[in-house]
PDB file of N, CA and C in Angstrom:
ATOM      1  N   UNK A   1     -15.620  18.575  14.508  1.00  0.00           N
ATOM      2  CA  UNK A   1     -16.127  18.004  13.294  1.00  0.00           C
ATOM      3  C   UNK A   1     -16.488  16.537  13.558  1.00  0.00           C
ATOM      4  N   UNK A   2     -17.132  15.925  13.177  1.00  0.00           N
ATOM      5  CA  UNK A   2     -17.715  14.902  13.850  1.00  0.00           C
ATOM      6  C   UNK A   2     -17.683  13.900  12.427  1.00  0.00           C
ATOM      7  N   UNK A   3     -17.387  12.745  13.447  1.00  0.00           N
ATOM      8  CA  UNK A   3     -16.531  11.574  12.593  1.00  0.00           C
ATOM      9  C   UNK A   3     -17.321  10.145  12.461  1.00  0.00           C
ATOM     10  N   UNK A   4     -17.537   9.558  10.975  1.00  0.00           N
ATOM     11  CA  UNK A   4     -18.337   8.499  11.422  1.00  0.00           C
ATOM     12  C   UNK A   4     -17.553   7.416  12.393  1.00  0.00           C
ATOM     13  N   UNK A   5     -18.552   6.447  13.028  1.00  0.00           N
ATOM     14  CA  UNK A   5     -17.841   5.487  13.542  1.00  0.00           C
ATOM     15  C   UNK A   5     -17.394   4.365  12.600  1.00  0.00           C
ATOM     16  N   UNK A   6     -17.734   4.364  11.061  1.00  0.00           N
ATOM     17  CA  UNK A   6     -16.779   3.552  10.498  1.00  0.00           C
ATOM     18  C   UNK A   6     -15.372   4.056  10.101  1.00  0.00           C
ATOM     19  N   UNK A   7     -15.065   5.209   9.971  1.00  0.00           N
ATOM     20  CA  UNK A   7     -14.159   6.143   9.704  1.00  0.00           C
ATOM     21  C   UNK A   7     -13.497   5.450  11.111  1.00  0.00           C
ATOM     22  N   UNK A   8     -13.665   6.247  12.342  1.00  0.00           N
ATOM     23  CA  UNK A   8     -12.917   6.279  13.180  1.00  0.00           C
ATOM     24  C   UNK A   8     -12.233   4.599  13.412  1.00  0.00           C
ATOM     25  N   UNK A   9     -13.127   3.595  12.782  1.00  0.00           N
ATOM     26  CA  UNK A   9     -12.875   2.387  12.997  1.00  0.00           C
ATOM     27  C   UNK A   9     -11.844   2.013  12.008  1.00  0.00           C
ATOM     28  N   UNK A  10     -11.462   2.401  10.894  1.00  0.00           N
ATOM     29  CA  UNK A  10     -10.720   2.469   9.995  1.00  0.00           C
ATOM     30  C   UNK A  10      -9.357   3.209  10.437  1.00  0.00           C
ATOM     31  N   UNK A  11      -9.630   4.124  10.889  1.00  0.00           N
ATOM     32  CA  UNK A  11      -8.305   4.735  11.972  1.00  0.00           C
ATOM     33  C   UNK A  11      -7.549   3.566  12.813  1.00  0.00           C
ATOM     34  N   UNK A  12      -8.160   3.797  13.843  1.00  0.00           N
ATOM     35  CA  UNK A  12      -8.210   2.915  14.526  1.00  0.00           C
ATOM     36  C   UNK A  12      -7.474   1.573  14.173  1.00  0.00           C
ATOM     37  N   UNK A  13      -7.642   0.529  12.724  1.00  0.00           N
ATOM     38  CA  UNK A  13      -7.403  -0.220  11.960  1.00  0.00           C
ATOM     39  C   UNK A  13      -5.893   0.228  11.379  1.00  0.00           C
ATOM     40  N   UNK A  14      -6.443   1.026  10.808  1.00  0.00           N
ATOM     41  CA  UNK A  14      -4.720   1.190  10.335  1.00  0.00           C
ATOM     42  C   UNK A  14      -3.418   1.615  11.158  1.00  0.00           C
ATOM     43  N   UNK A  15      -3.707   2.487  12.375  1.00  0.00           N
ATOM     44  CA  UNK A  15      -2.610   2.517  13.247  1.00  0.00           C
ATOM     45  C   UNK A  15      -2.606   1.596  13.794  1.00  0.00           C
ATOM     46  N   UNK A  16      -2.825   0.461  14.115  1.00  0.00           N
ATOM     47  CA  UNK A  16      -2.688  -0.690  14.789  1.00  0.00           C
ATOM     48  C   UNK A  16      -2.046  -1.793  13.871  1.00  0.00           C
ATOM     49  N   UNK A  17      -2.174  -1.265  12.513  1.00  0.00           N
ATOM     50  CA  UNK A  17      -1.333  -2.560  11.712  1.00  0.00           C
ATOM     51  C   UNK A  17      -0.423  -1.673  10.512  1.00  0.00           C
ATOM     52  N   UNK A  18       0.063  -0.539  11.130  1.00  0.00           N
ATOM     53  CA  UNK A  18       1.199  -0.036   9.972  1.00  0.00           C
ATOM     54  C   UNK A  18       2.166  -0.662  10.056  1.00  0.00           C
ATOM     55  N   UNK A  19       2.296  -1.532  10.708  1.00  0.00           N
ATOM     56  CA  UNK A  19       3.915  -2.494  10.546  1.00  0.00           C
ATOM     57  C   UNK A  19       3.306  -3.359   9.638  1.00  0.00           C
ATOM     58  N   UNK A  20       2.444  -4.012   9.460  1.00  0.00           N
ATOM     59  CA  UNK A  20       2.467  -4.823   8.722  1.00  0.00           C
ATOM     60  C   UNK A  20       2.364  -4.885   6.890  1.00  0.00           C
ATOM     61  N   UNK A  21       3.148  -5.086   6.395  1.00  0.00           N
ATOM     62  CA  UNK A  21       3.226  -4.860   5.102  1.00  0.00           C
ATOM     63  C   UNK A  21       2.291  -5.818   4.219  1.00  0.00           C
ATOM     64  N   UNK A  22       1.655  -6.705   4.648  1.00  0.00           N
ATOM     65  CA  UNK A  22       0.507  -7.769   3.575  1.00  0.00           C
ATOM     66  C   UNK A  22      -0.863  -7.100   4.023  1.00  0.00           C
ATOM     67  N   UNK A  23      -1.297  -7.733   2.950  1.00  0.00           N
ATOM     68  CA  UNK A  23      -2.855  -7.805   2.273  1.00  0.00           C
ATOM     69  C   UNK A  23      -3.154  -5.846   2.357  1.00  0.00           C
ATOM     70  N   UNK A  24      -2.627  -5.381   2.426  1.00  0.00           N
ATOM     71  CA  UNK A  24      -2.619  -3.754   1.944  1.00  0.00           C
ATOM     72  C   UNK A  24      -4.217  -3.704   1.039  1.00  0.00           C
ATOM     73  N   UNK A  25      -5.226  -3.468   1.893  1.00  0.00           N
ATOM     74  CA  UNK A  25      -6.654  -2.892   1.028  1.00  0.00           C
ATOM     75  C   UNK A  25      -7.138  -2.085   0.943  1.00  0.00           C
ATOM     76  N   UNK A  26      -6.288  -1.298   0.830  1.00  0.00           N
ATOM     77  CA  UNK A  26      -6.387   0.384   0.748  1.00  0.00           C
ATOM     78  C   UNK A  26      -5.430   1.040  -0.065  1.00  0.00           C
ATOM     79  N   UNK A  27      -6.456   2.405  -0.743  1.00  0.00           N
ATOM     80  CA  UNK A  27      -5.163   3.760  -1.153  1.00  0.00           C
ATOM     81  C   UNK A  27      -4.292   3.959   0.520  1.00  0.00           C
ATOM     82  N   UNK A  28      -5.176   4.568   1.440  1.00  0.00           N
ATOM     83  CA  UNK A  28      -4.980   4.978   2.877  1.00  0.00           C
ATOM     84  C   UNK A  28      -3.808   4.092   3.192  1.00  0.00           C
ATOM     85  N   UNK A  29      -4.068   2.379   3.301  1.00  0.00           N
ATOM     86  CA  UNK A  29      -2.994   1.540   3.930  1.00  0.00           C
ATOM     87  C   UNK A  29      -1.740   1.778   3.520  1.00  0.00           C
ATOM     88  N   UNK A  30      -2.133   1.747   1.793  1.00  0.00           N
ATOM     89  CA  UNK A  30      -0.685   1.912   1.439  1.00  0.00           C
ATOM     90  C   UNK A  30       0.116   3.398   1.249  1.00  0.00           C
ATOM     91  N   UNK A  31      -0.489   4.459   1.177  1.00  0.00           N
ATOM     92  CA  UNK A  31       0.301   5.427   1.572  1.00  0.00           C
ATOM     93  C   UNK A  31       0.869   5.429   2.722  1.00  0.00           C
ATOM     94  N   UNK A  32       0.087   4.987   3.754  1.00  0.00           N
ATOM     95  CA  UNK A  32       0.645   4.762   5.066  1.00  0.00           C
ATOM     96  C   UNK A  32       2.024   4.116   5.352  1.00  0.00           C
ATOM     97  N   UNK A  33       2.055   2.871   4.639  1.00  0.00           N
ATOM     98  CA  UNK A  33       2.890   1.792   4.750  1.00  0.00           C
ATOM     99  C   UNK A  33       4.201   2.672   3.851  1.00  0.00           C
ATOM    100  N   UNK A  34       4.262   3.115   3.085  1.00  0.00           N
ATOM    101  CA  UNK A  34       4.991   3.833   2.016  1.00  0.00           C
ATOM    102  C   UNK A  34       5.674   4.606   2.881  1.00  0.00           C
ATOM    103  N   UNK A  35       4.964   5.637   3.708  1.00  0.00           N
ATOM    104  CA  UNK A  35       5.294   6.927   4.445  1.00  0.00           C
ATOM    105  C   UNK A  35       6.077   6.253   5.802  1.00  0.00           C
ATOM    106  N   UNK A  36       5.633   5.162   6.136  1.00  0.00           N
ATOM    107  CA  UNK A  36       6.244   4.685   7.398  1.00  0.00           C
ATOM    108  C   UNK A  36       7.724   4.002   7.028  1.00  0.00           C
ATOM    109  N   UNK A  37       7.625   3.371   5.921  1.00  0.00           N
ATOM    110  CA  UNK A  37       9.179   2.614   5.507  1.00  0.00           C
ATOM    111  C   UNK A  37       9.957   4.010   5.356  1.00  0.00           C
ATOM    112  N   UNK A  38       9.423   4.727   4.769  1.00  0.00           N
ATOM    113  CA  UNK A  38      10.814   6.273   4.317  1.00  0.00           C
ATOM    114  C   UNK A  38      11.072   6.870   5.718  1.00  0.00           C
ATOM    115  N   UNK A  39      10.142   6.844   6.673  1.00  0.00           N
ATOM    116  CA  UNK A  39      10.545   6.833   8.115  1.00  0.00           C
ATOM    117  C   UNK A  39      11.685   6.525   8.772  1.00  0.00           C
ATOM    118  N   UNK A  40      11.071   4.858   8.839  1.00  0.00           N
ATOM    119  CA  UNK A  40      12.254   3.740   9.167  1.00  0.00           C
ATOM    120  C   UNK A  40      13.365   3.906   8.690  1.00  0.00           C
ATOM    121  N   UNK A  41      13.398   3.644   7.258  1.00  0.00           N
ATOM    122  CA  UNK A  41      14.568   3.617   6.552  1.00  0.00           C
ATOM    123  C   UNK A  41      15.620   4.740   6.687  1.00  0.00           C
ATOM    124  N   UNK A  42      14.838   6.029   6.766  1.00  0.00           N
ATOM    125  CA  UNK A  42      15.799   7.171   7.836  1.00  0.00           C
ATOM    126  C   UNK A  42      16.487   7.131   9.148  1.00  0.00           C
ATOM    127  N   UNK A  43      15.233   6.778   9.523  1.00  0.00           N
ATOM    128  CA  UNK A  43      16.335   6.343  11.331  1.00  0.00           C
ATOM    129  C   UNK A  43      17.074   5.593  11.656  1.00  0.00           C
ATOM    130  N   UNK A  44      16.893   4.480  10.320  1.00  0.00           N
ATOM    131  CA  UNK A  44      17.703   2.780  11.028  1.00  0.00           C
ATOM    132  C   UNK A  44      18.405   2.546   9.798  1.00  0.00           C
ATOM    133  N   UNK A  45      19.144   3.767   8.997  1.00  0.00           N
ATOM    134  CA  UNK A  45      19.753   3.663   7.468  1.00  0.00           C
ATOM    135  C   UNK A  45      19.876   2.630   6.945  1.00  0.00           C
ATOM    136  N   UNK A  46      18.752   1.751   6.729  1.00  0.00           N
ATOM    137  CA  UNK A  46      18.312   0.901   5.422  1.00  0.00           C
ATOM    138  C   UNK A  46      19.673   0.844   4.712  1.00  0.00           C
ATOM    139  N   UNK A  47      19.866  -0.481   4.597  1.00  0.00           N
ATOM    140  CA  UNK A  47      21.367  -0.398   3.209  1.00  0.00           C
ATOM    141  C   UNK A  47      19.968   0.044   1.867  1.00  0.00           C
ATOM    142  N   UNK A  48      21.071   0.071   1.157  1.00  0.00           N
ATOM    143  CA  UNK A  48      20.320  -0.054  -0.464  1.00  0.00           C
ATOM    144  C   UNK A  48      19.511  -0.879  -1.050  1.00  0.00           C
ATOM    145  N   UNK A  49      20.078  -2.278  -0.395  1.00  0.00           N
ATOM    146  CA  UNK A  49      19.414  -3.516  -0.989  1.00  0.00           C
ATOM    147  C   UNK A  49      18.511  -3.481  -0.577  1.00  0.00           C
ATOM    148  N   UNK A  50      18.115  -3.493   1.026  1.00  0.00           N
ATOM    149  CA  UNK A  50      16.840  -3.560   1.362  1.00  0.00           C
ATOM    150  C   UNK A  50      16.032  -2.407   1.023  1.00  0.00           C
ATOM    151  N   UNK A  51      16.732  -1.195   1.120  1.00  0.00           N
ATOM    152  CA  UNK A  51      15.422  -0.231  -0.023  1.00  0.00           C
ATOM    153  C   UNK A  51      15.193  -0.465  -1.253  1.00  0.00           C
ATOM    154  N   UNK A  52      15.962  -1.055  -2.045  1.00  0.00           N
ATOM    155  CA  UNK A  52      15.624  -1.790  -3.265  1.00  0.00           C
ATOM    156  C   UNK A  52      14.608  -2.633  -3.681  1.00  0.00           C
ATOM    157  N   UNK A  53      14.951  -3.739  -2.572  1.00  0.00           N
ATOM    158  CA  UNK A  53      13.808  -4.853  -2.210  1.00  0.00           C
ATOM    159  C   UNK A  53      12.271  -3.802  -1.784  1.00  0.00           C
ATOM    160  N   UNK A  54      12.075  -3.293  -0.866  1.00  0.00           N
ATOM    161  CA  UNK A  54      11.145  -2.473  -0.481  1.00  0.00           C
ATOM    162  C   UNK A  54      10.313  -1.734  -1.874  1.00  0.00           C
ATOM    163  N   UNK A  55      11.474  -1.186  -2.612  1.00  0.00           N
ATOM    164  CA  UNK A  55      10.755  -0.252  -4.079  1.00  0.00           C
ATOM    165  C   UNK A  55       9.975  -1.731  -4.834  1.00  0.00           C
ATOM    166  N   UNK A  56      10.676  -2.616  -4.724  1.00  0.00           N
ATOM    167  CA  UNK A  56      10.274  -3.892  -5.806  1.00  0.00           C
ATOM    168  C   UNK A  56       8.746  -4.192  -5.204  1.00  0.00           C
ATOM    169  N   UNK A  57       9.006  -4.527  -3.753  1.00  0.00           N
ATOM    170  CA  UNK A  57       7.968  -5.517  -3.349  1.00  0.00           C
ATOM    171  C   UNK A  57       6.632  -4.810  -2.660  1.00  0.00           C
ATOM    172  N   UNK A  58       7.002  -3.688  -2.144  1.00  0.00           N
ATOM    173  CA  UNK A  58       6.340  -2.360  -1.167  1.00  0.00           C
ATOM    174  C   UNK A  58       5.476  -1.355  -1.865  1.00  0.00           C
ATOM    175  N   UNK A  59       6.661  -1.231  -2.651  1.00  0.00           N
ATOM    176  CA  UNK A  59       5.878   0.546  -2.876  1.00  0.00           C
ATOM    177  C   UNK A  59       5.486   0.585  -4.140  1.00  0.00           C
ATOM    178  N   UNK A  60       3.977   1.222  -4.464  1.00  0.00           N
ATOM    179  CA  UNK A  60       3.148   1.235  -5.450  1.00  0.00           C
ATOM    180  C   UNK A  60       2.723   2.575  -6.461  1.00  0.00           C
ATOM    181  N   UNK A  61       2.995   3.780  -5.005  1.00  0.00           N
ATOM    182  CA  UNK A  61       1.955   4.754  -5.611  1.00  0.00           C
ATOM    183  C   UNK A  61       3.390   5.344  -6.081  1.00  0.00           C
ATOM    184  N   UNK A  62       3.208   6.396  -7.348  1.00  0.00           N
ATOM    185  CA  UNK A  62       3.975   7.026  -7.931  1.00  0.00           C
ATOM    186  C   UNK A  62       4.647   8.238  -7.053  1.00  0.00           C
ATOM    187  N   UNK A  63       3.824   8.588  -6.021  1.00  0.00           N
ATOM    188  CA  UNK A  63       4.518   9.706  -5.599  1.00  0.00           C
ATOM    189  C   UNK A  63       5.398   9.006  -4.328  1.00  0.00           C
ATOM    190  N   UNK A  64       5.052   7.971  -3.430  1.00  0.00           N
ATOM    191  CA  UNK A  64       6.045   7.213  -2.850  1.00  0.00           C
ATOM    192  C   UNK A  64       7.402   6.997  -3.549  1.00  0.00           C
ATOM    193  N   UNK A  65       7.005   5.976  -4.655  1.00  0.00           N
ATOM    194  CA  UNK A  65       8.868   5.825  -5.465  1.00  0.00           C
ATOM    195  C   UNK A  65       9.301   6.888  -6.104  1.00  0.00           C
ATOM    196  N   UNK A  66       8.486   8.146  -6.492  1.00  0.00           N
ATOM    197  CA  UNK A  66       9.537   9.339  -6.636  1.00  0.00           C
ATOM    198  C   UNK A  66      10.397   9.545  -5.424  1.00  0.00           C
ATOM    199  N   UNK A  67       9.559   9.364  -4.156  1.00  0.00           N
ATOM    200  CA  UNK A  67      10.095   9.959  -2.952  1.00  0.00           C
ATOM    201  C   UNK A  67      11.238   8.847  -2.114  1.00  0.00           C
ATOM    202  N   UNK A  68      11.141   7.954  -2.374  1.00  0.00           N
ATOM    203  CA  UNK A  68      12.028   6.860  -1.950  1.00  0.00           C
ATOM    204  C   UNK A  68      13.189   6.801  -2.867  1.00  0.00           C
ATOM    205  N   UNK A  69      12.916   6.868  -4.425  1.00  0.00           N
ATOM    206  CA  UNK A  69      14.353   7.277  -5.230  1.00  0.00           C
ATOM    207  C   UNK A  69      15.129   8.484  -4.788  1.00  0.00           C
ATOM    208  N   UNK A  70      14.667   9.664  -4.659  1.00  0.00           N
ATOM    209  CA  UNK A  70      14.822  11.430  -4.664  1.00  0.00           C
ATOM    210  C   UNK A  70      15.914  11.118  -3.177  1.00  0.00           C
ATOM    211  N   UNK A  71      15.507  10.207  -2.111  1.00  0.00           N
ATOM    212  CA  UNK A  71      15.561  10.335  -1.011  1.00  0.00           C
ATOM    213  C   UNK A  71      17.170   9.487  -0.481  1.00  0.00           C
ATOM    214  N   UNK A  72      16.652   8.018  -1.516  1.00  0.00           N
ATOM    215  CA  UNK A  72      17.605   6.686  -0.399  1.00  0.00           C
ATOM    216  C   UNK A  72      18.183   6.644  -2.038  1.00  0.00           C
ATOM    217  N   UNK A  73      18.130   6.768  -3.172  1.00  0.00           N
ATOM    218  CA  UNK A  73      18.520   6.227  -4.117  1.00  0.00           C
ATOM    219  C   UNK A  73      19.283   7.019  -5.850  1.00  0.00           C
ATOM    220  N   UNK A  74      18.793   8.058  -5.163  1.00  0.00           N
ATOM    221  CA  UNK A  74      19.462   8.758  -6.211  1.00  0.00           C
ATOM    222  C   UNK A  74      21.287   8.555  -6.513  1.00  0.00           C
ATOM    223  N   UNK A  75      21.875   8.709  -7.511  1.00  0.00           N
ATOM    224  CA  UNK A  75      23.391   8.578  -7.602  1.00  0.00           C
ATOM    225  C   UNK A  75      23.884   9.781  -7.354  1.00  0.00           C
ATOM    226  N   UNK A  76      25.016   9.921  -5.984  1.00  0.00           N
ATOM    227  CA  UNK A  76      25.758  10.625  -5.639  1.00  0.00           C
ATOM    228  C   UNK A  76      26.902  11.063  -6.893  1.00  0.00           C
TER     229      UNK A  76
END
């Protein structure tokens, strides 16, 4: 299937800066960025606070903070 070269350049773009959490100009970036912290925050068990901080300052789209509450935050 054949891909434009602004597409692929946009690829390209965003795997090279999913660590970085500013200037997010995208739906794409920020699902990305969303999907990569619930990552992290799995492997390197995030206390609370800092997933807290993360829901406050990070995460935007509705189906991310369902999935970051459901996940790191729900009450045991």
């Amino acid at each position: 299937m054949p891909v434009s070269e602004q597409k692929v350049e946009r690829i390209i773009w965003l795997v090279t800066h999913h660590h970085t959490y500013t200037n997010i100009d995208g739906i794409d970036y920020q699902i990305l960025i969303e999907a990569d912290f619930l990552v992290n925050a799995s492997e390197s068990n995030f206390s609370k606070v800092s997933i807290e901080n993360a829901k406050s300052r990070i995460f935007k789209t509705a189906a991310g903070c369902r999935l970051l509450e459901s996940i790191f935050l729900r009450e045991e």
